[in-house]
PDB file of N, CA and C in Angstrom:
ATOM      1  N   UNK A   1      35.372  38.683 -18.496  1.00  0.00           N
ATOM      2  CA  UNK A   1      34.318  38.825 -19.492  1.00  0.00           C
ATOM      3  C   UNK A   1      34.673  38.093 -20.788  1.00  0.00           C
ATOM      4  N   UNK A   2      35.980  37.845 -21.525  1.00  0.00           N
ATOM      5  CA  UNK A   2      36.447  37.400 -22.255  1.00  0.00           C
ATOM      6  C   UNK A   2      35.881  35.930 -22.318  1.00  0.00           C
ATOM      7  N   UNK A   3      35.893  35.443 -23.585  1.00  0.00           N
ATOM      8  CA  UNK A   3      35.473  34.079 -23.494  1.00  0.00           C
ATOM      9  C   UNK A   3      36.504  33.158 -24.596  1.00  0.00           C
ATOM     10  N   UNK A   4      37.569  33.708 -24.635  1.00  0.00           N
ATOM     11  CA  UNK A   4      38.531  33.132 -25.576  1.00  0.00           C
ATOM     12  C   UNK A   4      38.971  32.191 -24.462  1.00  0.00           C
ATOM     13  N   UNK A   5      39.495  31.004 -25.636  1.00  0.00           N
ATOM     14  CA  UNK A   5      40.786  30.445 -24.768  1.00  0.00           C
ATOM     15  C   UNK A   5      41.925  31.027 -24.660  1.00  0.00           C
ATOM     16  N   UNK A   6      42.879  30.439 -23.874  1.00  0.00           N
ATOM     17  CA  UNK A   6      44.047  31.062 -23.527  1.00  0.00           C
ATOM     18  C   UNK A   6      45.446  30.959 -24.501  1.00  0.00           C
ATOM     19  N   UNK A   7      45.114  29.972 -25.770  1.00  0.00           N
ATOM     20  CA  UNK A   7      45.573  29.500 -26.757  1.00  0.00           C
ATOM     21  C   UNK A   7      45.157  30.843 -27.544  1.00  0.00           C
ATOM     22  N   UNK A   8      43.589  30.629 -28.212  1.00  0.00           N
ATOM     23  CA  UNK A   8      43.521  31.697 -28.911  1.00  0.00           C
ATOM     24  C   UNK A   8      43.795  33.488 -27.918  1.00  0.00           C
ATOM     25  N   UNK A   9      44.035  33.767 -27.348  1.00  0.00           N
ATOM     26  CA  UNK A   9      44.112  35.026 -26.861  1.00  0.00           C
ATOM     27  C   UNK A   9      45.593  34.853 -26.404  1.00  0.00           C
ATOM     28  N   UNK A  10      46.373  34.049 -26.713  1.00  0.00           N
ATOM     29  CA  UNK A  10      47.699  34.025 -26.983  1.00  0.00           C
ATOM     30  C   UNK A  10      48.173  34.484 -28.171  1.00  0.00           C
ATOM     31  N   UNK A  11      47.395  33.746 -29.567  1.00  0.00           N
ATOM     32  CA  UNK A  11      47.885  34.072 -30.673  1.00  0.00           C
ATOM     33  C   UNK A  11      47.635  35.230 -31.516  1.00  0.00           C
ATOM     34  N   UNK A  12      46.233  35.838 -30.653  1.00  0.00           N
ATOM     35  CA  UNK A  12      45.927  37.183 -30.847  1.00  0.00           C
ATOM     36  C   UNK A  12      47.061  37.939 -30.441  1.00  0.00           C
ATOM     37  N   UNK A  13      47.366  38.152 -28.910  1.00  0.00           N
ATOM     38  CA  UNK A  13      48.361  38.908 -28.725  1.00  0.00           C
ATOM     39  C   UNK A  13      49.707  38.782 -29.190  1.00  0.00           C
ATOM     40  N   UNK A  14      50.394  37.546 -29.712  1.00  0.00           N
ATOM     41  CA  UNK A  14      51.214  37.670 -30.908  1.00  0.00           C
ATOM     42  C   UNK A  14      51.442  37.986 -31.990  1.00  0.00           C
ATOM     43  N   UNK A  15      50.444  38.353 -32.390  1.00  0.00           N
ATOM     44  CA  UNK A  15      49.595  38.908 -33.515  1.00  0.00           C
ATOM     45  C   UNK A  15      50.184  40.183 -33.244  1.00  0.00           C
ATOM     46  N   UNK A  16      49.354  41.069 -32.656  1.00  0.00           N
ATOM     47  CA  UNK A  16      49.799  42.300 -31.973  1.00  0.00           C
ATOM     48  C   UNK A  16      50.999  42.731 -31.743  1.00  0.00           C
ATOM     49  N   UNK A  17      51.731  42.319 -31.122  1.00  0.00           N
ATOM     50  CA  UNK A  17      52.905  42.221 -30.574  1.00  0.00           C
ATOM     51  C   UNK A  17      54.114  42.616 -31.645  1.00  0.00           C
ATOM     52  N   UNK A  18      53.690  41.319 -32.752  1.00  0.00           N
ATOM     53  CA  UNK A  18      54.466  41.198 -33.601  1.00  0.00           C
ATOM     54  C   UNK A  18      54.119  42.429 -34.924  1.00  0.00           C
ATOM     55  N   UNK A  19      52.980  43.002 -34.764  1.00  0.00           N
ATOM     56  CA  UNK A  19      52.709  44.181 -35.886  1.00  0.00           C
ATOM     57  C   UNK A  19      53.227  45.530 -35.188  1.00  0.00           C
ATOM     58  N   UNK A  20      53.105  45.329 -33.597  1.00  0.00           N
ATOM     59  CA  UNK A  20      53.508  46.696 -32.905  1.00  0.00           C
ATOM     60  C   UNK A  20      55.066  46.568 -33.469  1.00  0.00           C
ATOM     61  N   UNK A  21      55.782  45.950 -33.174  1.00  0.00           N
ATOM     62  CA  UNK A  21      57.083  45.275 -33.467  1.00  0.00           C
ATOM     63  C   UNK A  21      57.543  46.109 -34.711  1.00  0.00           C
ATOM     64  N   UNK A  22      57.004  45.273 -35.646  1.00  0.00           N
ATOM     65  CA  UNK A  22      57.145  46.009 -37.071  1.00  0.00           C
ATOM     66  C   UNK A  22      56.408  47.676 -37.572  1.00  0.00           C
ATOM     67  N   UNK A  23      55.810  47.813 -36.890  1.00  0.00           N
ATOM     68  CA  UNK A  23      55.914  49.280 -36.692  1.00  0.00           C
ATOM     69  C   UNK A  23      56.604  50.272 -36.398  1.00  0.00           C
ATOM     70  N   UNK A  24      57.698  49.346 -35.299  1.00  0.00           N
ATOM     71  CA  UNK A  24      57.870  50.523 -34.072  1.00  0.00           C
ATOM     72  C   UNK A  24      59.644  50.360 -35.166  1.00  0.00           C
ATOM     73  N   UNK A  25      59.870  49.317 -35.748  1.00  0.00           N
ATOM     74  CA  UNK A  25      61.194  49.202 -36.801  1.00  0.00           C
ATOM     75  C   UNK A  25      60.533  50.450 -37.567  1.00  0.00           C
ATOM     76  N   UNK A  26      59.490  49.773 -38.406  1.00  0.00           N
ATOM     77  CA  UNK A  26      59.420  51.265 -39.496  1.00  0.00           C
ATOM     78  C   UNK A  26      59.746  52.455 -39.178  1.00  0.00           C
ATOM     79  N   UNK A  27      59.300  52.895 -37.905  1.00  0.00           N
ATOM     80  CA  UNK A  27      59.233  54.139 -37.539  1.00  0.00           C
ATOM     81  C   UNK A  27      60.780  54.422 -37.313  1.00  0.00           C
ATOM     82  N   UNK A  28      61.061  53.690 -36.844  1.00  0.00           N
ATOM     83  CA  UNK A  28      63.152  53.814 -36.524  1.00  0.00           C
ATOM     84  C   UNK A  28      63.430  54.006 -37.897  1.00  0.00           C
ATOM     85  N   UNK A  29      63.456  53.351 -38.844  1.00  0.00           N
ATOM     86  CA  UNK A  29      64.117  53.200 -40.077  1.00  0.00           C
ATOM     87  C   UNK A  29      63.582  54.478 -40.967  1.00  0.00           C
ATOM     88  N   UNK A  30      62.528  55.146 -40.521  1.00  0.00           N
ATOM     89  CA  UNK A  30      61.982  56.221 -41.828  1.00  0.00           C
ATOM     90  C   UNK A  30      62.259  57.453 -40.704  1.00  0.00           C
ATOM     91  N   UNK A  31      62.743  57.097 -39.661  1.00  0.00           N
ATOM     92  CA  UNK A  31      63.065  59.187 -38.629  1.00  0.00           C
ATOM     93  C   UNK A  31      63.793  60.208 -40.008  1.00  0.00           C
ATOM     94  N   UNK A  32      64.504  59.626 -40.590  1.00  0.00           N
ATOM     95  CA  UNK A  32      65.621  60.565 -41.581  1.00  0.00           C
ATOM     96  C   UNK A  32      64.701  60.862 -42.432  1.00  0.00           C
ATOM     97  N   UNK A  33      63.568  60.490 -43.019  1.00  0.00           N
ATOM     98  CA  UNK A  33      62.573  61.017 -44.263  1.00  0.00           C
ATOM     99  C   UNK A  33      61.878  62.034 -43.402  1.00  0.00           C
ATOM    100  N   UNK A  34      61.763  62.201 -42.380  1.00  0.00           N
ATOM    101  CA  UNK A  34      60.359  63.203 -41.785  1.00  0.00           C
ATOM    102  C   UNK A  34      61.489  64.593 -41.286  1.00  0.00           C
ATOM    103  N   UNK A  35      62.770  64.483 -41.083  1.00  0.00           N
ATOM    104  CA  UNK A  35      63.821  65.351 -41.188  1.00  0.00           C
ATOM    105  C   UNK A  35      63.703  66.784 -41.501  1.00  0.00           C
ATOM    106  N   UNK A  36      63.914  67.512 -40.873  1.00  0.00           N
ATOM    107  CA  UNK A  36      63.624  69.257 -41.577  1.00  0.00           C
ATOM    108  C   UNK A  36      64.110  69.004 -43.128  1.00  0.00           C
ATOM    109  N   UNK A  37      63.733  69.874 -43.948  1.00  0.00           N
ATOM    110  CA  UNK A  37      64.256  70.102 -45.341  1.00  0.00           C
ATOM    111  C   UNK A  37      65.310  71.651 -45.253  1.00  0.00           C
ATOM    112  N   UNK A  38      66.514  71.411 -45.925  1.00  0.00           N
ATOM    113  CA  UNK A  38      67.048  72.374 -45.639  1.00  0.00           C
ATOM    114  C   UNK A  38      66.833  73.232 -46.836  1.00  0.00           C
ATOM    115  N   UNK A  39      66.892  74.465 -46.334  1.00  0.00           N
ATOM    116  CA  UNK A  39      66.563  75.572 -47.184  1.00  0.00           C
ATOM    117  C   UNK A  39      67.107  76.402 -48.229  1.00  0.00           C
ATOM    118  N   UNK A  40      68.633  76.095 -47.910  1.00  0.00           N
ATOM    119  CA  UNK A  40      69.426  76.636 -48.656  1.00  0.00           C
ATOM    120  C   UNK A  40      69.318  76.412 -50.553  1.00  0.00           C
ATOM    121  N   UNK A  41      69.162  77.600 -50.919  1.00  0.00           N
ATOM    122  CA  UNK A  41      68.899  77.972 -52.539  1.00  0.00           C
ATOM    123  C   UNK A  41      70.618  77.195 -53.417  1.00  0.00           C
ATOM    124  N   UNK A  42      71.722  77.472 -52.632  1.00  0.00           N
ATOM    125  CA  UNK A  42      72.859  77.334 -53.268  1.00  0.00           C
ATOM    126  C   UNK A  42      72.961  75.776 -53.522  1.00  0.00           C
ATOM    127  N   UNK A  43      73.073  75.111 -52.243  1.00  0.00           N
ATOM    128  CA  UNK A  43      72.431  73.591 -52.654  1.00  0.00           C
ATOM    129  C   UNK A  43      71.628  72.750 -52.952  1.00  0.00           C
ATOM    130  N   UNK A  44      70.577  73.389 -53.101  1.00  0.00           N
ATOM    131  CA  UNK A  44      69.361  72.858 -53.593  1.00  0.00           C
ATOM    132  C   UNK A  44      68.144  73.493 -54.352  1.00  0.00           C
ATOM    133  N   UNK A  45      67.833  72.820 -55.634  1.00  0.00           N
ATOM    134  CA  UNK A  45      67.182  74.320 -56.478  1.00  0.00           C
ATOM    135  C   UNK A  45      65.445  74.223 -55.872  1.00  0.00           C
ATOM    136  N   UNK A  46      65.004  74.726 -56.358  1.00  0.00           N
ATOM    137  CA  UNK A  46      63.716  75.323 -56.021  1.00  0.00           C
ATOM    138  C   UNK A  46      62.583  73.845 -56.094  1.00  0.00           C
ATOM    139  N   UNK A  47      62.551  73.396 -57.224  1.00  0.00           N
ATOM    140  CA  UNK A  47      61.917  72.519 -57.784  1.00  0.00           C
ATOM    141  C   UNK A  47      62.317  70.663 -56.867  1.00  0.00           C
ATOM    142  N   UNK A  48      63.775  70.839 -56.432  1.00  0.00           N
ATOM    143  CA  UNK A  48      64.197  69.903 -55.383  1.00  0.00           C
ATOM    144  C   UNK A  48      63.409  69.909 -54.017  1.00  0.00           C
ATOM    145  N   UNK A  49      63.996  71.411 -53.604  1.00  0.00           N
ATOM    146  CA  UNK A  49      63.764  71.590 -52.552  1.00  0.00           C
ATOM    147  C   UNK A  49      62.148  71.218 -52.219  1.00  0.00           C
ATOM    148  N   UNK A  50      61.070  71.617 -52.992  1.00  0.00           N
ATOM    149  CA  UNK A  50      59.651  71.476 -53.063  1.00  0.00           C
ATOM    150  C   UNK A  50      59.362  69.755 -53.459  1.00  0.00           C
ATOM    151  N   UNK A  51      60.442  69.325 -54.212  1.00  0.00           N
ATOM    152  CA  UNK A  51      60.029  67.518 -53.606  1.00  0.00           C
ATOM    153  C   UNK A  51      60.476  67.107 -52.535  1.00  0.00           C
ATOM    154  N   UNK A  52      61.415  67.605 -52.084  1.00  0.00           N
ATOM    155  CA  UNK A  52      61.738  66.910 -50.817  1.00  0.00           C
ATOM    156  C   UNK A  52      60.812  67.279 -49.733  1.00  0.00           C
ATOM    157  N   UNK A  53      60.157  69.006 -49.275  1.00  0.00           N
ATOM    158  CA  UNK A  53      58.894  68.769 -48.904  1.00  0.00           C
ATOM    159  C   UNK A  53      57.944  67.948 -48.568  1.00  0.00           C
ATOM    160  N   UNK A  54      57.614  67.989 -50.229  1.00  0.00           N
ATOM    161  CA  UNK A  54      56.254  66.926 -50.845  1.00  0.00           C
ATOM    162  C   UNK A  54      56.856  65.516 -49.957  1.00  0.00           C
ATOM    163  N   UNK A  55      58.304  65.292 -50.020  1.00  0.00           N
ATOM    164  CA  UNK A  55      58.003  63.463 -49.452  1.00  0.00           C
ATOM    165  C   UNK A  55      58.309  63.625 -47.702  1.00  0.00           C
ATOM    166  N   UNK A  56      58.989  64.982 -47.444  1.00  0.00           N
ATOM    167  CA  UNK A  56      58.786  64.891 -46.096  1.00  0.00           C
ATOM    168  C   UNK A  56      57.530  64.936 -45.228  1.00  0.00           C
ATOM    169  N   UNK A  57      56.641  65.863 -46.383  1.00  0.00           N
ATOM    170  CA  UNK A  57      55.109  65.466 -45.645  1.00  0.00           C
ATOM    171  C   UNK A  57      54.699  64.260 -45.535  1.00  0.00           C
ATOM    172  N   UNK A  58      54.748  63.404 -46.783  1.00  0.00           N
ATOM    173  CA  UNK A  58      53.996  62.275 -46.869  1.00  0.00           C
ATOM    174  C   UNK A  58      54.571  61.256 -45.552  1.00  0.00           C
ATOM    175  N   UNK A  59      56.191  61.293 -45.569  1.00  0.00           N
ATOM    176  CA  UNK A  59      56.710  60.612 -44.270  1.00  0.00           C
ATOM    177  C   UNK A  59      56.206  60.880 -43.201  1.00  0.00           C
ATOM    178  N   UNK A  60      56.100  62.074 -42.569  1.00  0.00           N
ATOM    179  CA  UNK A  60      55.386  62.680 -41.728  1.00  0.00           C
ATOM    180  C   UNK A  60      53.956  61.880 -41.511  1.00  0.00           C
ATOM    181  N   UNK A  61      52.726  62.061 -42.480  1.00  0.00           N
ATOM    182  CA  UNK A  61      51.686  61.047 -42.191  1.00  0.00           C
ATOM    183  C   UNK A  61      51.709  59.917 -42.032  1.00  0.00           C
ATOM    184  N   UNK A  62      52.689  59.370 -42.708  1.00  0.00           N
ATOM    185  CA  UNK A  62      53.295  58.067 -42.562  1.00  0.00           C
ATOM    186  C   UNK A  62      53.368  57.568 -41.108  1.00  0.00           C
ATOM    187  N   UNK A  63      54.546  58.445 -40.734  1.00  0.00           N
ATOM    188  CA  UNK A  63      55.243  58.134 -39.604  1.00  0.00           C
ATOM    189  C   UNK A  63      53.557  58.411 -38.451  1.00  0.00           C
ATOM    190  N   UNK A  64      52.782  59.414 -38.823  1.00  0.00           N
ATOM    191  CA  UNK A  64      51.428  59.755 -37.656  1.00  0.00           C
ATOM    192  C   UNK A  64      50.448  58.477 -37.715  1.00  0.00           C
ATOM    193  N   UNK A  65      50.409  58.213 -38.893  1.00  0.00           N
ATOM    194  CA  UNK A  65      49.454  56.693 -38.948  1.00  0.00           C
ATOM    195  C   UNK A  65      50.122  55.210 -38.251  1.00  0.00           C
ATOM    196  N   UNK A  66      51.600  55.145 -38.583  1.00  0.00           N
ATOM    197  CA  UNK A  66      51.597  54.393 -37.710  1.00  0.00           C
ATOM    198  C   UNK A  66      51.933  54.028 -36.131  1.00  0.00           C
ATOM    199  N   UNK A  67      52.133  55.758 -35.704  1.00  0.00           N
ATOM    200  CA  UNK A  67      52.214  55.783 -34.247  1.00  0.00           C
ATOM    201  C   UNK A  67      50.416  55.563 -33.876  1.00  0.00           C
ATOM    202  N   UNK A  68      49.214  56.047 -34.620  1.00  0.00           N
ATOM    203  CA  UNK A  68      48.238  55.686 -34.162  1.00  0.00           C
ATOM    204  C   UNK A  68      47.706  54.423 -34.256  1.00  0.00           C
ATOM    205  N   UNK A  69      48.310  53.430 -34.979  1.00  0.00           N
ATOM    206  CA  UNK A  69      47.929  52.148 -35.262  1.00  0.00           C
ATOM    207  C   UNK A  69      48.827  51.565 -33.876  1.00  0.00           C
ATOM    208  N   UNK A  70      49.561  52.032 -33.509  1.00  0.00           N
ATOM    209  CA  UNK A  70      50.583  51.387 -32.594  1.00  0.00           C
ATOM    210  C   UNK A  70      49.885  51.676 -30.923  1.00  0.00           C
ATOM    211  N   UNK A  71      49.121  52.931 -30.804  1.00  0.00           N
ATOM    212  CA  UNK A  71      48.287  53.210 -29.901  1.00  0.00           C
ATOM    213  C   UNK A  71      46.938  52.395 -29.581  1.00  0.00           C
ATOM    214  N   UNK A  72      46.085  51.712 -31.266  1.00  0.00           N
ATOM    215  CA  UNK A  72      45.076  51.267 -31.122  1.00  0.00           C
ATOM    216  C   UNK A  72      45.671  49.475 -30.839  1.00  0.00           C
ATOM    217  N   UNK A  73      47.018  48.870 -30.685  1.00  0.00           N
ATOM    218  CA  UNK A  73      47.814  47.975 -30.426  1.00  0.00           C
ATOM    219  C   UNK A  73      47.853  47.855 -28.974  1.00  0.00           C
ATOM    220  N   UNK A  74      48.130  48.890 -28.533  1.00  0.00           N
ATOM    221  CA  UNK A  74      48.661  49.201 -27.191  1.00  0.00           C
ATOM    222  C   UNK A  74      46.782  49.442 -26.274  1.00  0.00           C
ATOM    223  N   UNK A  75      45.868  49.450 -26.758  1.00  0.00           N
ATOM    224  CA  UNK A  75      44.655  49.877 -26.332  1.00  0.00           C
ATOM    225  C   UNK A  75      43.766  48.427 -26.219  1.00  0.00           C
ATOM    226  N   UNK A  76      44.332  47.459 -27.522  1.00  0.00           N
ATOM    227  CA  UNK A  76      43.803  46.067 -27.717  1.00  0.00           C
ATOM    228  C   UNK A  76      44.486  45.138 -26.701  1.00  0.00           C
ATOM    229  N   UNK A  77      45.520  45.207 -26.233  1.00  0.00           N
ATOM    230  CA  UNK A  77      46.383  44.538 -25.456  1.00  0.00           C
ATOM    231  C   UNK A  77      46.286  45.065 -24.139  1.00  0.00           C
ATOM    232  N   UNK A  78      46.017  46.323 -23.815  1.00  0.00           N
ATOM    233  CA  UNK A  78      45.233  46.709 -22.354  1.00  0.00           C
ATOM    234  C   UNK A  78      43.808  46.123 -22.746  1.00  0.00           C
ATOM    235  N   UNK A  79      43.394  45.957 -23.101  1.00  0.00           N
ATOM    236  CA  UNK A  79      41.759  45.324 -23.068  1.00  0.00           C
ATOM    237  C   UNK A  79      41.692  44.092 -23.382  1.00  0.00           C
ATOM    238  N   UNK A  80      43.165  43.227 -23.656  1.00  0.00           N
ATOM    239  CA  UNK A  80      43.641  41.547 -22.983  1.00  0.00           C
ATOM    240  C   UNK A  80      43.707  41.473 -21.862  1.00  0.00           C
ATOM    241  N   UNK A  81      44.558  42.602 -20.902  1.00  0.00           N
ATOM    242  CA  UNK A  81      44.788  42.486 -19.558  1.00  0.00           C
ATOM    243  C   UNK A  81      43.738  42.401 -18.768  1.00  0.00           C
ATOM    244  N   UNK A  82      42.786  42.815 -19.386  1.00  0.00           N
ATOM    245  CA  UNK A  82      41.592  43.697 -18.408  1.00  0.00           C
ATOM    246  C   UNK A  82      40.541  42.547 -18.490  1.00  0.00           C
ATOM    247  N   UNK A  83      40.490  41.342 -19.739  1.00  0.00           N
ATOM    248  CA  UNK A  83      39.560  40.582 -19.722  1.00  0.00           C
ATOM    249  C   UNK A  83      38.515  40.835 -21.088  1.00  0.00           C
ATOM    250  N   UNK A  84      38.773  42.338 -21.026  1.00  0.00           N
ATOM    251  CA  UNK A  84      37.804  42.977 -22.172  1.00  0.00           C
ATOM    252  C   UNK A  84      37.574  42.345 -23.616  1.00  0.00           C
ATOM    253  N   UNK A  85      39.119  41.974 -24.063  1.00  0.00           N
ATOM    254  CA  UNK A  85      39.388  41.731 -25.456  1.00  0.00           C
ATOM    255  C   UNK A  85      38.082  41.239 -26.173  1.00  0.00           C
ATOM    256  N   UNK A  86      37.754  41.366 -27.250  1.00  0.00           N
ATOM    257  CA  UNK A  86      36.831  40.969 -28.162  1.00  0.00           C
ATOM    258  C   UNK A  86      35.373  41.451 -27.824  1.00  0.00           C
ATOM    259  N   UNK A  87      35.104  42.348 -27.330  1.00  0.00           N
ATOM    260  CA  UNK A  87      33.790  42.950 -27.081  1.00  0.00           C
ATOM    261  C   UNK A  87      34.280  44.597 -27.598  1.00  0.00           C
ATOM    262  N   UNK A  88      32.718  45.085 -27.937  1.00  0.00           N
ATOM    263  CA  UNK A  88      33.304  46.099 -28.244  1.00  0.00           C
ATOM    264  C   UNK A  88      32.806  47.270 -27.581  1.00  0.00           C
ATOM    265  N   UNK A  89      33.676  48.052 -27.622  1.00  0.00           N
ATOM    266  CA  UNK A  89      34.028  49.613 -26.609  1.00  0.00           C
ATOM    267  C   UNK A  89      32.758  49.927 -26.373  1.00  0.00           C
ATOM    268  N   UNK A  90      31.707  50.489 -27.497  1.00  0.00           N
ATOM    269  CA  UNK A  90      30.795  51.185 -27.692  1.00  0.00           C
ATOM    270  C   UNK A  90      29.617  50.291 -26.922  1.00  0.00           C
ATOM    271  N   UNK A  91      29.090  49.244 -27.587  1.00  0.00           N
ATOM    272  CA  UNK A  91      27.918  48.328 -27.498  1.00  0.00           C
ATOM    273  C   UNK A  91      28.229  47.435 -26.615  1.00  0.00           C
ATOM    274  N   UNK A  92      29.119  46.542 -26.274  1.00  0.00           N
ATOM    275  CA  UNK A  92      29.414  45.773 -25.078  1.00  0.00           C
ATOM    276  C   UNK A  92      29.315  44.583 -26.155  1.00  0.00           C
ATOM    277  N   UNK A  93      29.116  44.150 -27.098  1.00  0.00           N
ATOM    278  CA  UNK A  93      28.510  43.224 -27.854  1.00  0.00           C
ATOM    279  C   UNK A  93      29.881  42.660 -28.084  1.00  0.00           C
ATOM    280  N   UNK A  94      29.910  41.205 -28.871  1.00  0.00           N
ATOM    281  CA  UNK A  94      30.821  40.475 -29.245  1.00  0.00           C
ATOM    282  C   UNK A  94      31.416  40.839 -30.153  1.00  0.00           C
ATOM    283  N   UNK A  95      33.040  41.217 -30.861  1.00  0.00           N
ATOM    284  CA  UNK A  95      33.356  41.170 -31.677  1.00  0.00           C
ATOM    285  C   UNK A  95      33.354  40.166 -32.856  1.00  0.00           C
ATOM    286  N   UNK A  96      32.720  39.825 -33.876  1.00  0.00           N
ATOM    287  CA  UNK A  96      32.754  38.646 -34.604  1.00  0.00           C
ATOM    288  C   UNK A  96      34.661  38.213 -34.957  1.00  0.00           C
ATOM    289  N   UNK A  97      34.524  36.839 -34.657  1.00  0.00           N
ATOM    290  CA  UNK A  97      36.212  36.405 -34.892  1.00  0.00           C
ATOM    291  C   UNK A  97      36.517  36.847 -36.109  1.00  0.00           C
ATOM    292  N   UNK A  98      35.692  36.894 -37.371  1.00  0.00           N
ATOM    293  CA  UNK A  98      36.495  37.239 -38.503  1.00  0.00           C
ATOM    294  C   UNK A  98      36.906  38.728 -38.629  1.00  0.00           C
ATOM    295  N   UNK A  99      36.438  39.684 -38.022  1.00  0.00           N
ATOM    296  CA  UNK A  99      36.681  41.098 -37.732  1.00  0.00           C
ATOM    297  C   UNK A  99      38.041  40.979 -36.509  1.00  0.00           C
ATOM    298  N   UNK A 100      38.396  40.278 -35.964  1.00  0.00           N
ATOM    299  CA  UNK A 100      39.267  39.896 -34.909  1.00  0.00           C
ATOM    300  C   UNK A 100      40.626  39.464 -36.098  1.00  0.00           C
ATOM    301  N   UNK A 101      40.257  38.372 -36.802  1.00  0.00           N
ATOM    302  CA  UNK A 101      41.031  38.026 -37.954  1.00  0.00           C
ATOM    303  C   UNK A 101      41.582  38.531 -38.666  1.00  0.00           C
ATOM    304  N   UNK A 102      41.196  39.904 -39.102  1.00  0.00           N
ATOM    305  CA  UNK A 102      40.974  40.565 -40.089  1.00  0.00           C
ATOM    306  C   UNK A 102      42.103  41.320 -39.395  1.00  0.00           C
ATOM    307  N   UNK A 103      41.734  41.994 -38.305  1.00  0.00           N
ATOM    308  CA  UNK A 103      42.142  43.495 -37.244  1.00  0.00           C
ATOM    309  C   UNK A 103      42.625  42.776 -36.165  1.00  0.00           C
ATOM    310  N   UNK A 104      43.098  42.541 -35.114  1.00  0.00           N
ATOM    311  CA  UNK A 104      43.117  41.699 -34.150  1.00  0.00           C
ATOM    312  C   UNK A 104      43.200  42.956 -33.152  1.00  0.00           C
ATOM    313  N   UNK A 105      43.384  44.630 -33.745  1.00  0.00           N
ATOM    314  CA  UNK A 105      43.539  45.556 -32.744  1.00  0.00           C
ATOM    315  C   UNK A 105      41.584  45.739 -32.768  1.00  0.00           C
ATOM    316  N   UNK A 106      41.059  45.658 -33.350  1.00  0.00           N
ATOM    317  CA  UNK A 106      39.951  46.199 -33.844  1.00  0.00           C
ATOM    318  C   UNK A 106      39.129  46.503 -32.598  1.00  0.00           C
ATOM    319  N   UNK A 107      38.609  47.583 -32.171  1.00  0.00           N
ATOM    320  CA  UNK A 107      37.573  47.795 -30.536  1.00  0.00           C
ATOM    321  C   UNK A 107      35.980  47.923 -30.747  1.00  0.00           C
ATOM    322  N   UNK A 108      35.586  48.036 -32.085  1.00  0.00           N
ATOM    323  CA  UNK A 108      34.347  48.450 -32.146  1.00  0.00           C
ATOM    324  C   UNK A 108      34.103  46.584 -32.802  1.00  0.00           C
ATOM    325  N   UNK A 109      32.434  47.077 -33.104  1.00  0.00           N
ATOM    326  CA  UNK A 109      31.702  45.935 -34.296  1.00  0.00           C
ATOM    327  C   UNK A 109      32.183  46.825 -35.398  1.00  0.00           C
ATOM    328  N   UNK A 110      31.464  46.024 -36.661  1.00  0.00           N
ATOM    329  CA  UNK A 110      31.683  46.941 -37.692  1.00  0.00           C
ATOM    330  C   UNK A 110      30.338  48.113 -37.716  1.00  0.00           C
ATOM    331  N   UNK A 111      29.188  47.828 -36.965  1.00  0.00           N
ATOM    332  CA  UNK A 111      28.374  48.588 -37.306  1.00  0.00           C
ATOM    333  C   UNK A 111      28.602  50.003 -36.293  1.00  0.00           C
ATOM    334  N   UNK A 112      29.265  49.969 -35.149  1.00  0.00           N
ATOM    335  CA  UNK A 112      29.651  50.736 -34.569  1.00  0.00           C
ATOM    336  C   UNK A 112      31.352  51.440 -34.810  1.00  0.00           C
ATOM    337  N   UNK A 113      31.757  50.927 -35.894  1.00  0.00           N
ATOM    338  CA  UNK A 113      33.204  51.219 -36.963  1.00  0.00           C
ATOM    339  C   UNK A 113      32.953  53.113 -36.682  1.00  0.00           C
ATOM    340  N   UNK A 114      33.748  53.920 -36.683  1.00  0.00           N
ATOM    341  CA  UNK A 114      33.558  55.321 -37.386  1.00  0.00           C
ATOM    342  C   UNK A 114      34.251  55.319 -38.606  1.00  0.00           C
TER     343      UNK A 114
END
């Protein structure tokens, strides 16, 4: 169904490849921020302990956004295999290249975006 060349639907999936890539580092390199917070009052005062929280949550979303960006990677690159790439999920319609450009994971149009 695809109507790319094999050039461009090469450099798409390098594209990909190379952002899953750098994701999947981030996620290695930030495991120690999403870490239990330890509880203990004697080493750590109250006002600590409640920032370290505060940034273990934020790591935490961190770390959830980019395991789901790494899923919608892994969903764009099964729908290379399949022929699918550049149409979208919902409507069957063409993805416009600059939305491809933009996103290269991207599955919808924009008008079918949630």
């Amino acid at each position: 169904m695809t109507d790319f060349t094999p050039e461009v639907l090469a450099g798409y999936r390098k594209r990909l490849l190379d952002l899953k890539s750098e994701l999947e580092e981030f996620l290695e390199s930030a495991s120690e921020a999403s870490a239990p917070v330890t509880l203990d009052q004697t080493s750590v005062g109250r006002l600590s302990r409640m920032d370290a929280m505060q940034s273990q949550a934020m790591a935490q979303e961190t770390e959830r956004r980019r395991m789901t960006e790494i899923k919608r990677i892994d969903a764009a690159l099964e729908r290379m295999d399949e022929g699918e790439y550049g149409y979208c999920i919902v409507s069957g319609d063409r993805i416009p290249d600059a939305r491809l450009e933009l996103d290269p994971a991207a599955a919808t149009t924009v008008g079918n975006a949630k």
